[in-house]
Structure formats: structure tokens, C-alpha cells
C-alpha atoms as a PDB file:
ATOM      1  CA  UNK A   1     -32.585-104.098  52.302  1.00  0.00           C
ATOM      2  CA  UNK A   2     -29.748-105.690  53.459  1.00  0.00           C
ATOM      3  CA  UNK A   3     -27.092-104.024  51.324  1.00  0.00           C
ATOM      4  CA  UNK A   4     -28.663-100.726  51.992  1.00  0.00           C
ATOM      5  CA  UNK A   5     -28.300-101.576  55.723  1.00  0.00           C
ATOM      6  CA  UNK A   6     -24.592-102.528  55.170  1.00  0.00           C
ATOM      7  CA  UNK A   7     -24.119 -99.485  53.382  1.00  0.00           C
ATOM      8  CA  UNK A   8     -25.086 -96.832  55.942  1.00  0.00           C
ATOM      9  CA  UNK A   9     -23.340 -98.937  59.061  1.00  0.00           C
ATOM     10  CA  UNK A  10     -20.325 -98.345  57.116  1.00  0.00           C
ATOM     11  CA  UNK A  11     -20.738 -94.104  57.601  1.00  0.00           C
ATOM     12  CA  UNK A  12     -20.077 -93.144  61.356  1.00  0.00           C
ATOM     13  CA  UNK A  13     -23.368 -90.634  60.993  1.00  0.00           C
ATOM     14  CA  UNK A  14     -25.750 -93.701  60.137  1.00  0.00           C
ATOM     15  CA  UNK A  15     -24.092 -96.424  61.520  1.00  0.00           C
ATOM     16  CA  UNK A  16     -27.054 -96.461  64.235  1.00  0.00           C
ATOM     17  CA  UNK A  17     -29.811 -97.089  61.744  1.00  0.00           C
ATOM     18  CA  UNK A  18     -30.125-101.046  61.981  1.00  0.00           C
ATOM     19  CA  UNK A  19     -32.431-103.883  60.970  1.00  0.00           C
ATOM     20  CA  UNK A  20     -34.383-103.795  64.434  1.00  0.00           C
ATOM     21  CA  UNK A  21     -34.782 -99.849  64.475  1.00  0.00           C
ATOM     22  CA  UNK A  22     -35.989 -99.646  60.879  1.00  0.00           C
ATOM     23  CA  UNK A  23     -38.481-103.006  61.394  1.00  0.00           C
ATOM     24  CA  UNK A  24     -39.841-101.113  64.619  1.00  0.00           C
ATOM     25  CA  UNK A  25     -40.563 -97.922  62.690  1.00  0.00           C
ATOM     26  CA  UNK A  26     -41.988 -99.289  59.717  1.00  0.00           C
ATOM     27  CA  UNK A  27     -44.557-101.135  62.450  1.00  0.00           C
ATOM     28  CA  UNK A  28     -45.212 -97.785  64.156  1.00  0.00           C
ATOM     29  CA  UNK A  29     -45.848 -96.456  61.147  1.00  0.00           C
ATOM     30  CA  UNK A  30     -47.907 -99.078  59.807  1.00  0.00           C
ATOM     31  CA  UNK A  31     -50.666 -98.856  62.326  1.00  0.00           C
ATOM     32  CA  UNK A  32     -50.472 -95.303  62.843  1.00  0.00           C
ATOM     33  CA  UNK A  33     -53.312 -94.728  60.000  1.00  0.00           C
ATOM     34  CA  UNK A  34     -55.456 -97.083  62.014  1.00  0.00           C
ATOM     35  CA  UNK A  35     -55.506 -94.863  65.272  1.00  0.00           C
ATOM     36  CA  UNK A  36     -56.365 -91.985  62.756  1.00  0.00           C
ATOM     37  CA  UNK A  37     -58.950 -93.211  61.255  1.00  0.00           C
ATOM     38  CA  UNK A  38     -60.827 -94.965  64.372  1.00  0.00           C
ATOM     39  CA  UNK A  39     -60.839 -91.225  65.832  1.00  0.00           C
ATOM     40  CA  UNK A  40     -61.495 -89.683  62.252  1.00  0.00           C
ATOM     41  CA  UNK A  41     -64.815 -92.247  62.167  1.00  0.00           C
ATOM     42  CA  UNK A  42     -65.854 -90.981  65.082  1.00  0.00           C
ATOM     43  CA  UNK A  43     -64.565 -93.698  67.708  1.00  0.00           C
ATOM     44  CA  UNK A  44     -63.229 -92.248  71.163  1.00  0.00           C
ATOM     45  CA  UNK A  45     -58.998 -92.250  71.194  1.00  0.00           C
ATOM     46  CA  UNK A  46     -58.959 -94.963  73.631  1.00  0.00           C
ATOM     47  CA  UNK A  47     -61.321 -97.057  70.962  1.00  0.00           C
ATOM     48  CA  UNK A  48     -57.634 -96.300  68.211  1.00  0.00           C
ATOM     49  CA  UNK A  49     -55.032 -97.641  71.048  1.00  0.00           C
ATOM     50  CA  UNK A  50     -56.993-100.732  71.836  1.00  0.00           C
ATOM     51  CA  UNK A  51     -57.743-101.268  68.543  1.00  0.00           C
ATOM     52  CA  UNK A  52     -53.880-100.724  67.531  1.00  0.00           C
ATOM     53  CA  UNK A  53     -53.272-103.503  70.580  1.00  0.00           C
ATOM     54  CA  UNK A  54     -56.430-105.974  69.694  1.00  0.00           C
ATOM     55  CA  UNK A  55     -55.200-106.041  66.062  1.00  0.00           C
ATOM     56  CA  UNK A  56     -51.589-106.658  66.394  1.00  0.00           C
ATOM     57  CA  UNK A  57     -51.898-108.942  69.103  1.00  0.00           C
ATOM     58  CA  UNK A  58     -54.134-111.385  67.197  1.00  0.00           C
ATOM     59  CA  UNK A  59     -51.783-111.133  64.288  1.00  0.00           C
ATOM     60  CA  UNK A  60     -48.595-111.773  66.312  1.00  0.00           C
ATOM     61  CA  UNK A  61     -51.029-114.849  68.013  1.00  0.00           C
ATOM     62  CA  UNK A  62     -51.651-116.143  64.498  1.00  0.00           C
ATOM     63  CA  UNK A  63     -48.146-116.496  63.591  1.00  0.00           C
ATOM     64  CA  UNK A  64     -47.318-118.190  66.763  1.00  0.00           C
ATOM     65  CA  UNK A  65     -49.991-120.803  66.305  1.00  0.00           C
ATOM     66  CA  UNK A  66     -50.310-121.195  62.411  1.00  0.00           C
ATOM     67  CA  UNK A  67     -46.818-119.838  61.033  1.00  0.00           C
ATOM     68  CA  UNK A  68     -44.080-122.018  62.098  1.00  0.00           C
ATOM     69  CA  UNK A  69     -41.634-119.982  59.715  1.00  0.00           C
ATOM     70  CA  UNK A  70     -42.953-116.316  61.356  1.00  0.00           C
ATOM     71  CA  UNK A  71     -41.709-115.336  64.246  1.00  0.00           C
ATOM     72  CA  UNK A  72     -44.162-113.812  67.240  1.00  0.00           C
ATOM     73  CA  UNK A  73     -42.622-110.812  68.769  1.00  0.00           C
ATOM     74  CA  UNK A  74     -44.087-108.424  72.075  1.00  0.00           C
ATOM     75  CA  UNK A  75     -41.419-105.883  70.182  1.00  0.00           C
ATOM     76  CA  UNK A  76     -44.221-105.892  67.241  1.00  0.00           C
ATOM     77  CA  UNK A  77     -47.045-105.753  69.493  1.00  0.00           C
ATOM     78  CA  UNK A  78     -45.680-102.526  71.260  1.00  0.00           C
ATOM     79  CA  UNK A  79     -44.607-100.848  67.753  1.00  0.00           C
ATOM     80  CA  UNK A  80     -48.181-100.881  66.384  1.00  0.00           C
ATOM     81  CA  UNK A  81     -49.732 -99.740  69.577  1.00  0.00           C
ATOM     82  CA  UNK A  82     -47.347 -97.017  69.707  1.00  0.00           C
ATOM     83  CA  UNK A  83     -48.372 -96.588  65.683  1.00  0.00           C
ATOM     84  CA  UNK A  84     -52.152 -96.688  66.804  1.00  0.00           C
ATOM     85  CA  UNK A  85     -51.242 -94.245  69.796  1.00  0.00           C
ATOM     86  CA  UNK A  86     -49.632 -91.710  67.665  1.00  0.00           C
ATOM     87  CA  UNK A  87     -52.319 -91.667  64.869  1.00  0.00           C
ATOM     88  CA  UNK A  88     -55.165 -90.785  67.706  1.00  0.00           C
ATOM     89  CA  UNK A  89     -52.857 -88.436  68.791  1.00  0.00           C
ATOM     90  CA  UNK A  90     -52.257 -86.560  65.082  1.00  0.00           C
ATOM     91  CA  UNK A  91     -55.980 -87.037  64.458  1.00  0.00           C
ATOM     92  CA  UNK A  92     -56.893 -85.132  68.384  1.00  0.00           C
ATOM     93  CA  UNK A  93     -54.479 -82.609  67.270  1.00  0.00           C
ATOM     94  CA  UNK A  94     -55.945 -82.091  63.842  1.00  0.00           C
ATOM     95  CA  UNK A  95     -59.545 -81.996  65.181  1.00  0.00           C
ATOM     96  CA  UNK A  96     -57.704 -79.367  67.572  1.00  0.00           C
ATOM     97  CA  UNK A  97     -56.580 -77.288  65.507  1.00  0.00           C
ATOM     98  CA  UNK A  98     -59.343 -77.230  63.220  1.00  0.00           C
ATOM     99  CA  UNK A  99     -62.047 -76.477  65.837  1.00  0.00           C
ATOM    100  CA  UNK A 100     -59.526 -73.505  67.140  1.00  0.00           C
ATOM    101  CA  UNK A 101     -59.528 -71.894  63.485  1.00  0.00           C
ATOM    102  CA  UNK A 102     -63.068 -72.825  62.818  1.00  0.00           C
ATOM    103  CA  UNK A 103     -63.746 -70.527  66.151  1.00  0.00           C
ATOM    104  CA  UNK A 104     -60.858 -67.297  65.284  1.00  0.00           C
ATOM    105  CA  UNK A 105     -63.063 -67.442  61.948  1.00  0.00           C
ATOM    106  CA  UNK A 106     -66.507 -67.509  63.878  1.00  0.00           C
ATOM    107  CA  UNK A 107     -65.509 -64.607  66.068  1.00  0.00           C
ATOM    108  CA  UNK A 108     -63.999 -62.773  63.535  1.00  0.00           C
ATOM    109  CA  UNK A 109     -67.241 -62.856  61.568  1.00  0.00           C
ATOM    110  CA  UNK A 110     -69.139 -62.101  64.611  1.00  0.00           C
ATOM    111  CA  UNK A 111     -67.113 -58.732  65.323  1.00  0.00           C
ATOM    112  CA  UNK A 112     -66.876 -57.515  61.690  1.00  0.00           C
END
């Protein structure tokens, strides 16, 4: 990881991508199948954030008090909430969308 890392902060158009930013994605998009499915089961979108927050806050409290190697970090905490957040989100949308079709073909039936 780290030689891929070196590689594109050598090439002015990737030089941004860094250790932190790619850690802090790959939390956000770690969690973000969690918020999905908590809606996709049924639970209410707030039920997906504070599970997203619940979750990675006891994991980032387990490493402070049993890890001494791991590092606890609020960065991590607010990457998978913001993962959690984002899967309710695509999972609202998706019901969304598919209630909105579901309807056009419902009223389409309706006036044929």
C-alpha cells in the first residue's frame, strides 16, 4: 500500500490521494452496507446512523482499552457514521425510486 501511495504522490494529478484520505474512505465505505441494510430490514434511517455511530464507537473504545498497539481515532468514528449515513441514504433513495416506478406502472395499468 505504501509503494502504491508513493507512486501516485509522485504524478502532480494524484499527488492528493494520501494514506489518511484513502483510510477515511475505505471506513466510509465499510459501514455504508450497514446503514443499507438496517433500512433494507425494515429499521427507521435514524435506527442505520446510530447504529453506524453505536458500532464504531464501541470498536474504537475497545482498542483504546484492550489494544495497546491500535490506535483509537474520533477520525474513524466520524468515517463510519458518515458510511452508515450514506447507506440509509442509497437505501431511502432506492425505496424511492422503486415506489415511484411501482406507481407510473400502477397508473399506467389503471388507464390502459
Amino acid at each position: 500500500m505504501r509503494g502504491l501511495l508513493d507512486l501516485l504522490s509522485g504524478w502532480p494529478l494524484t499527488a492528493w490521494v494520501t494514506f489518511d484520505l484513502v483510510e477515511f474512505s475505505a471506513n466510509v465505505a465499510m459501514f455504508l452496507p450497514l446503514g443499507l441494510l438496517v433500512v433494507a430490514w425494515g429499521g427507521r434511517p435514524w435506527h442505520g446512523i446510530l447504529a453506524g455511530l453505536a458500532l464504531s464507537a464501541t470498536i474504537e473504545t475497545a482498542q483504546l482499552l484492550f489494544l495497546p498497539t491500535r490506535v483509537a481515532d474520533l477520525r474513524d468514528v466520524v468515517a463510519n457514521t458518515l458510511g452508515a449515513t450514506l447507506g440509509v441514504m442509497a437505501a431511502v433513495l432506492i425505496a424511492r425510486t422503486g415506489r415511484l416506478h411501482s406507481e407510473r406502472i400502477a397508473s399506467a395499468i389503471e388507464s390502459s
